[in-house]
PDB file of N, CA and C in Angstrom:
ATOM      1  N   UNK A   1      10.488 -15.196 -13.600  1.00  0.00           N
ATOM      2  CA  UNK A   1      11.627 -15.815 -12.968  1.00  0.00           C
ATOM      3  C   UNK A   1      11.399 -15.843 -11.463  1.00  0.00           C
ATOM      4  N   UNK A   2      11.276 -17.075 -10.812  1.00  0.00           N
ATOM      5  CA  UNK A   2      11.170 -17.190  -9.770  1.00  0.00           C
ATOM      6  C   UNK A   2      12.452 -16.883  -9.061  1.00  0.00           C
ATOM      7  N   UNK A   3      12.825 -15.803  -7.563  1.00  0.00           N
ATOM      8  CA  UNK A   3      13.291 -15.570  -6.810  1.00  0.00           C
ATOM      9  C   UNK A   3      13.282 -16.514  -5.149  1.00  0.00           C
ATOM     10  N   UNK A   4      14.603 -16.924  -4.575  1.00  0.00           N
ATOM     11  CA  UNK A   4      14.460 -17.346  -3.291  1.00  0.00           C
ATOM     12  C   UNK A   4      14.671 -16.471  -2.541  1.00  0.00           C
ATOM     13  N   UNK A   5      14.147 -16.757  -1.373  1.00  0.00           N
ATOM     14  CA  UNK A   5      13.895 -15.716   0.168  1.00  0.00           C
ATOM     15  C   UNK A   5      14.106 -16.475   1.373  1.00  0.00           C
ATOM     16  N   UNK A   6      14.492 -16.063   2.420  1.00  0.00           N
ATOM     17  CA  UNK A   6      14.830 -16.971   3.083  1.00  0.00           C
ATOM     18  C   UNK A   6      13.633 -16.200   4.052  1.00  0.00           C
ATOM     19  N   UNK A   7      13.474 -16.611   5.633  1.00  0.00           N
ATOM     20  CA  UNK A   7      12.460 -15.911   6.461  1.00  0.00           C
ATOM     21  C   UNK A   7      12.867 -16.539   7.947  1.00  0.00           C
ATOM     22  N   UNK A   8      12.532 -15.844   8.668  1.00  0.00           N
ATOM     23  CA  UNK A   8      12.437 -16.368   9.859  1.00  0.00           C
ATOM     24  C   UNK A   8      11.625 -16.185  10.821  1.00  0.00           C
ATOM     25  N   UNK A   9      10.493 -17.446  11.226  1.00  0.00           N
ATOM     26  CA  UNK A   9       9.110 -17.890  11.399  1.00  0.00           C
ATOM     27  C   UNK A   9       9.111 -18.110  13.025  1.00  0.00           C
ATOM     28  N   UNK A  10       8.312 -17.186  13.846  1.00  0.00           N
ATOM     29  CA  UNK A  10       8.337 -18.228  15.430  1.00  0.00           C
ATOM     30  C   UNK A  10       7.858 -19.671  14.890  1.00  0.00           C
ATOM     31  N   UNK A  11       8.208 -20.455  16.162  1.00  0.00           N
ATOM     32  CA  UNK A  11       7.908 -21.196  15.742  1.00  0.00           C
ATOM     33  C   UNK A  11       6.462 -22.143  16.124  1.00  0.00           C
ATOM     34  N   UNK A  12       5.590 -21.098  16.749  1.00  0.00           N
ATOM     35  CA  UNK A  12       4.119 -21.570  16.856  1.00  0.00           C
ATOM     36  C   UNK A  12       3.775 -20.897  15.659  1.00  0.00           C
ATOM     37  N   UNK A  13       4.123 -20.067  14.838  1.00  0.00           N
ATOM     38  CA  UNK A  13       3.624 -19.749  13.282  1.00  0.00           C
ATOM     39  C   UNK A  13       4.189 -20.806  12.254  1.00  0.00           C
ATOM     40  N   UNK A  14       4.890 -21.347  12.236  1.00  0.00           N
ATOM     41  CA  UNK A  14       5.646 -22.517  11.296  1.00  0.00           C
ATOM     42  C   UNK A  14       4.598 -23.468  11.846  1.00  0.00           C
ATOM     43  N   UNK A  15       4.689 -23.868  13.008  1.00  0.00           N
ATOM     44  CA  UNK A  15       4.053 -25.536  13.297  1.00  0.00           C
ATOM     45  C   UNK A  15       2.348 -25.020  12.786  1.00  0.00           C
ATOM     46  N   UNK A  16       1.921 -23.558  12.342  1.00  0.00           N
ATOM     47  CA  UNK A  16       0.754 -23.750  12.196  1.00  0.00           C
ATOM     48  C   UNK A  16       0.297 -23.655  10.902  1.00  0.00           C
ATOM     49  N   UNK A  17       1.563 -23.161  10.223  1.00  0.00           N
ATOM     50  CA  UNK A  17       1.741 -23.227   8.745  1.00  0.00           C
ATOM     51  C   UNK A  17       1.607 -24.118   8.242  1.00  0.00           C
ATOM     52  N   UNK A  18       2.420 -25.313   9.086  1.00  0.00           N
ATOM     53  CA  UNK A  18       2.490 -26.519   8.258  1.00  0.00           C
ATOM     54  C   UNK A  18       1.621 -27.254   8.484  1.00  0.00           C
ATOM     55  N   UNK A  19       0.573 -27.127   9.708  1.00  0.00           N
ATOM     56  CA  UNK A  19      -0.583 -27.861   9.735  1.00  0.00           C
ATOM     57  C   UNK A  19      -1.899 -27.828   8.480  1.00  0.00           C
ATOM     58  N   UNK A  20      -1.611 -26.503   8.763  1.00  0.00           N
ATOM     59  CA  UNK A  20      -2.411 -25.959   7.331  1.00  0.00           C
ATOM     60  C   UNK A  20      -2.291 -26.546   6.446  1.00  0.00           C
ATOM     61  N   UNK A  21      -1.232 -26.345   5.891  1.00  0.00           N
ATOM     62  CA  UNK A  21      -0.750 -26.521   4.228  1.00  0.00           C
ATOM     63  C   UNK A  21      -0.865 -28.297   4.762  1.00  0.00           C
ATOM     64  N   UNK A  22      -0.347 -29.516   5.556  1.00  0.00           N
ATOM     65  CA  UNK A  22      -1.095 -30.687   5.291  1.00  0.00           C
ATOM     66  C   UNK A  22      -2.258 -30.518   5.383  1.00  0.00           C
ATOM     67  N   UNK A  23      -3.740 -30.032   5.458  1.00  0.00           N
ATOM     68  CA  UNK A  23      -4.275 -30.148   5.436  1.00  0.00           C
ATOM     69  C   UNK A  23      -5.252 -30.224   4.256  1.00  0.00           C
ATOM     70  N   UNK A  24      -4.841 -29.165   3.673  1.00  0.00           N
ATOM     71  CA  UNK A  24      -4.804 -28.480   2.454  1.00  0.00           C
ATOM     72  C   UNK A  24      -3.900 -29.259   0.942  1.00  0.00           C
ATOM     73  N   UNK A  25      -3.141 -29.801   1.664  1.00  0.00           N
ATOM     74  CA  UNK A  25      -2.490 -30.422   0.792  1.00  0.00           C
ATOM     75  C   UNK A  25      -1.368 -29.800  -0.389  1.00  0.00           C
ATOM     76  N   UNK A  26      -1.240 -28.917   0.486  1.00  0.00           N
ATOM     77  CA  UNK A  26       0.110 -27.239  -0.252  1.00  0.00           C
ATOM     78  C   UNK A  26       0.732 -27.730   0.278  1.00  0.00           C
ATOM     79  N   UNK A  27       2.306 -27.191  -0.136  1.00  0.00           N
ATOM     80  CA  UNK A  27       3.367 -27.170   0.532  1.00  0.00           C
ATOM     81  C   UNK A  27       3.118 -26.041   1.327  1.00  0.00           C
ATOM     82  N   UNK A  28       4.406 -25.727   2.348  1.00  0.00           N
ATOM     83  CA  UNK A  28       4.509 -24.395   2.899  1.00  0.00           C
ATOM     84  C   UNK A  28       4.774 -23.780   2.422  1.00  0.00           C
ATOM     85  N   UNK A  29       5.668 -23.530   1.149  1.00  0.00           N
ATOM     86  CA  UNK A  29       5.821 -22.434   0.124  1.00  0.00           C
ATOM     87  C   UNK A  29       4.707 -22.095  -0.353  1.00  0.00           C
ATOM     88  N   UNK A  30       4.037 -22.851  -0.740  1.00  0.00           N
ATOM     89  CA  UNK A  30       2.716 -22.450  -2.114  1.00  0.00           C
ATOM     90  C   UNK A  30       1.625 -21.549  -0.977  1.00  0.00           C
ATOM     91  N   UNK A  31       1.387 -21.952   0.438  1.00  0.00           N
ATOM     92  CA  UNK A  31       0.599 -21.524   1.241  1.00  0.00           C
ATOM     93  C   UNK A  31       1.370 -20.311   1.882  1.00  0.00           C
ATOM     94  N   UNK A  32       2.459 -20.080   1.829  1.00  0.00           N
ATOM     95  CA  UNK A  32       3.269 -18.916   2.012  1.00  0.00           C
ATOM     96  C   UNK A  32       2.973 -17.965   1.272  1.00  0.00           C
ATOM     97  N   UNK A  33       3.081 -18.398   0.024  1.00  0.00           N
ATOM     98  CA  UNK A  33       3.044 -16.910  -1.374  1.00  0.00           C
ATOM     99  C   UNK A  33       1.673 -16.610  -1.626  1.00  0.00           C
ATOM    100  N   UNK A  34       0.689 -17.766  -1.243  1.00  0.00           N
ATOM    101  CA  UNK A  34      -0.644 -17.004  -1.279  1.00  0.00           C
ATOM    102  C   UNK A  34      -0.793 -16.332  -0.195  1.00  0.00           C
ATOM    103  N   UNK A  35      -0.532 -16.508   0.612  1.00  0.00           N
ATOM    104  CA  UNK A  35      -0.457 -15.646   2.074  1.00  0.00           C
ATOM    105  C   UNK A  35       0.180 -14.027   1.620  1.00  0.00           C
ATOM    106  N   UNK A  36       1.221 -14.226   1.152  1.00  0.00           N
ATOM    107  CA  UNK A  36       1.975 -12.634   0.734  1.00  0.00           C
ATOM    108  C   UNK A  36       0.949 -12.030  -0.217  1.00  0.00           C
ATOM    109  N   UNK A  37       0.578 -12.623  -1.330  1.00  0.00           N
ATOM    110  CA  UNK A  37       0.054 -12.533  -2.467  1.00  0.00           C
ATOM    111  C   UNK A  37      -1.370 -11.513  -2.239  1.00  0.00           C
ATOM    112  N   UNK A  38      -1.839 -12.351  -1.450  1.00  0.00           N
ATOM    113  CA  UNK A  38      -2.816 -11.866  -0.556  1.00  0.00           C
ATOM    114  C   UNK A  38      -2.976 -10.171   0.213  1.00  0.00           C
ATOM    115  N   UNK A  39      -1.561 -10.696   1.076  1.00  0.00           N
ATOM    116  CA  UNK A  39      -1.483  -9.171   1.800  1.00  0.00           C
ATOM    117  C   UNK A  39      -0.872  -8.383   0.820  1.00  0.00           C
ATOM    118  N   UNK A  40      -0.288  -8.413  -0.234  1.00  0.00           N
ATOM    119  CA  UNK A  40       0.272  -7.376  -1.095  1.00  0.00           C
ATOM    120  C   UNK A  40      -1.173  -6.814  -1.973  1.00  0.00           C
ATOM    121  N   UNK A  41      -2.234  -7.586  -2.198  1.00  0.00           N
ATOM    122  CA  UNK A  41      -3.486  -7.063  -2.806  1.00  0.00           C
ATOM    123  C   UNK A  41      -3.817  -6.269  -2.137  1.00  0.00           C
ATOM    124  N   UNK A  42      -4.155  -6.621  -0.336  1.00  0.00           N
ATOM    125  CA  UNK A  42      -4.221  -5.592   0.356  1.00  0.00           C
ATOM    126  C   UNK A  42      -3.699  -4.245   0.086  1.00  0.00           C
ATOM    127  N   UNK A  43      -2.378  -4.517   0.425  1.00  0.00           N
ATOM    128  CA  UNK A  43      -1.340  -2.831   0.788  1.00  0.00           C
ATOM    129  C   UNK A  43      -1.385  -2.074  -0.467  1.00  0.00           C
ATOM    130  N   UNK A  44      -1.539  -3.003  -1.831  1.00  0.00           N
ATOM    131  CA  UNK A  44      -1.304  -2.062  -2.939  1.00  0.00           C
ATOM    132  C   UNK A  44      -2.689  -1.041  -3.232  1.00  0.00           C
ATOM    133  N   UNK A  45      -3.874  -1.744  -2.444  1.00  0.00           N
ATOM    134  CA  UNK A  45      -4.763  -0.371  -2.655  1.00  0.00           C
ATOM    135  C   UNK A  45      -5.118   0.485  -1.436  1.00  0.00           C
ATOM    136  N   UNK A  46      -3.855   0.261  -0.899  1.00  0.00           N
ATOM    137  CA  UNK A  46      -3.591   1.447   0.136  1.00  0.00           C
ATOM    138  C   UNK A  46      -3.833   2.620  -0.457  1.00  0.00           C
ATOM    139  N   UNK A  47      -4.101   3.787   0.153  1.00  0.00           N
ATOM    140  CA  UNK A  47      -3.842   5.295  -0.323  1.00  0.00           C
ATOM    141  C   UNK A  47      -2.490   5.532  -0.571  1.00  0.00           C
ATOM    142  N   UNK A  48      -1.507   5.435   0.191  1.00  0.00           N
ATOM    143  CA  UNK A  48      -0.036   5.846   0.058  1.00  0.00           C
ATOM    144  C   UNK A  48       0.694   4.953  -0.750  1.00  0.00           C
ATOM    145  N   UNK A  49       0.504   4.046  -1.195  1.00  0.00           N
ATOM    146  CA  UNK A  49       0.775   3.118  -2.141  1.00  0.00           C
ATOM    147  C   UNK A  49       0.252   3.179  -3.399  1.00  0.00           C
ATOM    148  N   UNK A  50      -0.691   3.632  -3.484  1.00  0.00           N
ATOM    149  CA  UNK A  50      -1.040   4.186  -4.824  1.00  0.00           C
ATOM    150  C   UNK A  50      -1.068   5.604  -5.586  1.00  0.00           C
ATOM    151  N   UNK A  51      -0.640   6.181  -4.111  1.00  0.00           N
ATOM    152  CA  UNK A  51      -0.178   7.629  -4.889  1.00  0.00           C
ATOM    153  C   UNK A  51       1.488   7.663  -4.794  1.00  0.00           C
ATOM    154  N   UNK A  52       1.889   6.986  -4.150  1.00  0.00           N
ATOM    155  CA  UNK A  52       3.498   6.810  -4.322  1.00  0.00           C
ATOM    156  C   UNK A  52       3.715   6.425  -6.138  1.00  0.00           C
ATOM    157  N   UNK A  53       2.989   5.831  -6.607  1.00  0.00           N
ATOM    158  CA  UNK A  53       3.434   5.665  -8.014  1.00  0.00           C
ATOM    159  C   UNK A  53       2.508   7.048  -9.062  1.00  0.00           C
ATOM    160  N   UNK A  54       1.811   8.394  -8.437  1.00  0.00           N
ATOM    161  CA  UNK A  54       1.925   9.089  -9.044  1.00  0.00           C
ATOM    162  C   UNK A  54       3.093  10.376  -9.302  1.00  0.00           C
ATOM    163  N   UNK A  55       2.820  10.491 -10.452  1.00  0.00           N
ATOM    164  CA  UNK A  55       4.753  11.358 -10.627  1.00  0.00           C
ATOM    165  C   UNK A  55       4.399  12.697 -10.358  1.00  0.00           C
ATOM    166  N   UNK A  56       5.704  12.857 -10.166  1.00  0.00           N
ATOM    167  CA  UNK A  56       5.491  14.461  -9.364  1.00  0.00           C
ATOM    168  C   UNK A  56       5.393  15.775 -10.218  1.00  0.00           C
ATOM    169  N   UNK A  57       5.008  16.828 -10.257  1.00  0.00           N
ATOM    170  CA  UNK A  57       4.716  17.596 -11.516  1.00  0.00           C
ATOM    171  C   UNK A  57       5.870  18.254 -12.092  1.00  0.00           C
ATOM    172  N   UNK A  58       6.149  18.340 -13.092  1.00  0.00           N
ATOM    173  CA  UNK A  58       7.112  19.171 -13.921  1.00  0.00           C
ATOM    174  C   UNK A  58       7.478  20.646 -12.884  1.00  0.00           C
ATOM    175  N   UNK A  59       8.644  21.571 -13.958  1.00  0.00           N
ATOM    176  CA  UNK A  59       8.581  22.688 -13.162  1.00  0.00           C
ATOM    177  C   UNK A  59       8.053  23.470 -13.081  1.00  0.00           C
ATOM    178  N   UNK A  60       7.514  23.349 -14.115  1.00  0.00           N
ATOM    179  CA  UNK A  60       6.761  24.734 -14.630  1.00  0.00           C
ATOM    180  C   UNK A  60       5.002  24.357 -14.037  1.00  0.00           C
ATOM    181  N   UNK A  61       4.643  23.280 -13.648  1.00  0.00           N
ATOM    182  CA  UNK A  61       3.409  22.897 -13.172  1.00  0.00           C
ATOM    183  C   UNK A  61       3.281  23.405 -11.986  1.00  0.00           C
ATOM    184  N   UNK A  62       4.731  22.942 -11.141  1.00  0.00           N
ATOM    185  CA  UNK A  62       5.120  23.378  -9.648  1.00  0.00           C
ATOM    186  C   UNK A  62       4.970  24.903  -9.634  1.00  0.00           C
ATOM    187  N   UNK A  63       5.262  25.895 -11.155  1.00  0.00           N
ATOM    188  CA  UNK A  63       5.082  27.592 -10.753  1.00  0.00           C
ATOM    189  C   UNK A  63       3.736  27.542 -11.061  1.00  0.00           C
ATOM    190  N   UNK A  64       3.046  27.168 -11.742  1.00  0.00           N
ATOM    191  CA  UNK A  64       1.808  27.627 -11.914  1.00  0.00           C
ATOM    192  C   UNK A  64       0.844  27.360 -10.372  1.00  0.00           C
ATOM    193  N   UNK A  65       1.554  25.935  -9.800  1.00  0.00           N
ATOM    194  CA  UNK A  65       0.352  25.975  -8.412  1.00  0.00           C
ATOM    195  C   UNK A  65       1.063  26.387  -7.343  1.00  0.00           C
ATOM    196  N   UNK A  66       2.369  26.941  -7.439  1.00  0.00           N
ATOM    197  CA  UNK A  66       2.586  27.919  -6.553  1.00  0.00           C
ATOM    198  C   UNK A  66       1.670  29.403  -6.464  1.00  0.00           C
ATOM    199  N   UNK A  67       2.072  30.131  -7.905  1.00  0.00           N
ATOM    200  CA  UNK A  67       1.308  31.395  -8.126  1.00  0.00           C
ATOM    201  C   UNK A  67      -0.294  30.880  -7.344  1.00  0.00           C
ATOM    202  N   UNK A  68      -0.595  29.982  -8.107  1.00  0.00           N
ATOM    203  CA  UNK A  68      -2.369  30.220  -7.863  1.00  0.00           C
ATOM    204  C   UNK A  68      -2.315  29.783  -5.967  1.00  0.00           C
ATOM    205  N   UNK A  69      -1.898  29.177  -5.568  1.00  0.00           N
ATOM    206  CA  UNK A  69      -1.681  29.472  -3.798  1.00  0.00           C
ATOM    207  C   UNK A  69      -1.664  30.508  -3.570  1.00  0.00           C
ATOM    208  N   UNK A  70      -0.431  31.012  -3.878  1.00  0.00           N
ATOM    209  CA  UNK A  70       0.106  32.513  -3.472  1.00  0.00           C
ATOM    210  C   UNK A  70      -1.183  33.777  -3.943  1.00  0.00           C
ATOM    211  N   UNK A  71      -1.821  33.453  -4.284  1.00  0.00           N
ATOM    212  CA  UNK A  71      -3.187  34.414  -4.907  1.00  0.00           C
ATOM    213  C   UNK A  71      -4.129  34.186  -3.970  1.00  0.00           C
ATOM    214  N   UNK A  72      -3.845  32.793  -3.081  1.00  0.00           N
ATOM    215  CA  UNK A  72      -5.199  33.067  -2.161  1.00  0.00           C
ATOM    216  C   UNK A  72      -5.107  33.734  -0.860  1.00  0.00           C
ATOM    217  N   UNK A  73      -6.499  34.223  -0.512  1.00  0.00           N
ATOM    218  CA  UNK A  73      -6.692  35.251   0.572  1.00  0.00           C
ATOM    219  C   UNK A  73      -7.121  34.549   1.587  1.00  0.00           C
ATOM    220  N   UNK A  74      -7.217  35.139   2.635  1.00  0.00           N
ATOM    221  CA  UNK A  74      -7.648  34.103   3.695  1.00  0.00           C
ATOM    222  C   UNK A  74      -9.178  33.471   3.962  1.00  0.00           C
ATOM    223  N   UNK A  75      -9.965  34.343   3.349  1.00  0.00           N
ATOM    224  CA  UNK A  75     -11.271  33.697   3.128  1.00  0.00           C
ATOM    225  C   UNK A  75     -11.120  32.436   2.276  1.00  0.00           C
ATOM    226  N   UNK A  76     -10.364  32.569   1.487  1.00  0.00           N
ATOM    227  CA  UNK A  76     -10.321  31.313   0.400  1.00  0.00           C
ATOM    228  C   UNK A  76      -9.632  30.004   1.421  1.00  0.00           C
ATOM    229  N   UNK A  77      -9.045  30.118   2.572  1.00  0.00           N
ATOM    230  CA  UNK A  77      -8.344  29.212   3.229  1.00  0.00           C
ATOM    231  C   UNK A  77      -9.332  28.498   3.990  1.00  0.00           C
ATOM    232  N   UNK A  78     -10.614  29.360   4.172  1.00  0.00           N
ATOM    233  CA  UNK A  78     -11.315  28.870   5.268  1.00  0.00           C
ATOM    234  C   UNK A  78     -12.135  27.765   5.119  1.00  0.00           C
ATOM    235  N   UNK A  79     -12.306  26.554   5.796  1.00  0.00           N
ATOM    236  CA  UNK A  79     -12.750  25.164   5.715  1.00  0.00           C
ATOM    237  C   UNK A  79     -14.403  25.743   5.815  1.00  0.00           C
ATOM    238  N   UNK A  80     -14.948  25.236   4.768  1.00  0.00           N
ATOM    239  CA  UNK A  80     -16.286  25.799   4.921  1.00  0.00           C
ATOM    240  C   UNK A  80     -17.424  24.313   4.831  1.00  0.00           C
ATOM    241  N   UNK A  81     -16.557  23.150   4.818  1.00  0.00           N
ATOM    242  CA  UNK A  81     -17.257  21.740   4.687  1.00  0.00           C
ATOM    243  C   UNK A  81     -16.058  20.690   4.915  1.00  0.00           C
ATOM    244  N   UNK A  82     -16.429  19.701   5.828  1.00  0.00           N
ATOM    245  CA  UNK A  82     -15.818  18.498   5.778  1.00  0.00           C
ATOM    246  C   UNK A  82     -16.194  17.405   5.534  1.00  0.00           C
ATOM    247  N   UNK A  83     -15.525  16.781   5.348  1.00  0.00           N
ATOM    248  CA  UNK A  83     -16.241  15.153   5.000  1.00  0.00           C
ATOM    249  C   UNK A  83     -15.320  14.398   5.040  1.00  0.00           C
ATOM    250  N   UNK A  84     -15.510  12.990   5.045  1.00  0.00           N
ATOM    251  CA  UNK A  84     -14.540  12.215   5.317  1.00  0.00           C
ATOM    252  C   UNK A  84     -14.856  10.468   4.020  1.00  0.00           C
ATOM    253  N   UNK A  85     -13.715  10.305   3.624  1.00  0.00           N
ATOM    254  CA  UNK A  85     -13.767   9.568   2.389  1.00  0.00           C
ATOM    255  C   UNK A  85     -13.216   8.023   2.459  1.00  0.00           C
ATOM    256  N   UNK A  86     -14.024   7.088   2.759  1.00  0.00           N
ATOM    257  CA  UNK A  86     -13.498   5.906   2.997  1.00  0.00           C
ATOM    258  C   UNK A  86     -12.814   5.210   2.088  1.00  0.00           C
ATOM    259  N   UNK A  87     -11.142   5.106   2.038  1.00  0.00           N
ATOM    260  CA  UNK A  87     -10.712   4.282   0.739  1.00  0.00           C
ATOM    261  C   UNK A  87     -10.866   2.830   1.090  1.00  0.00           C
TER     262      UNK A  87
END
């Protein structure tokens, strides 16, 4: 089911929208939603966007990785390697 939206465009981004899309031969809608379509592929394999849809642990998950925290000593705290992980 298609949804309407309304927006509001400067208007050196509209006059360049619509150059486009004649060019192209889209409307400004159709060259609009691939435009979103687009940046939403982006954001959804964000890091925080993809762990926002993991669920949060039960209660009893939450005592078990409390205890095992609460068991560590301070040697166990200590950063003994870093690295860095490009998503």
């Amino acid at each position: 089911m298609s949804k309407t939206m309304s927006l509001k465009l400067e208007e050196d981004l509209y006059l360049d929208i619509k150059k486009v899309a004649e060019i192209f031969n889209i409307s400004c809608s159709e060259f609009i939603r691939n435009a979103i379509k687009k940046e939403l592929d982006i954001k959804k394999s964000d890091f925080m966007v993809r762990m926002s849809s993991v669920p949060y642990c039960d209660e009893e998950e939450e005592r078990e990785l409390v205890e095992l925290l609460n068991e560590l000593n301070d040697d166990d705290l200590k950063i003994v390697k870093k690295e860095t992980i490009k998503l």
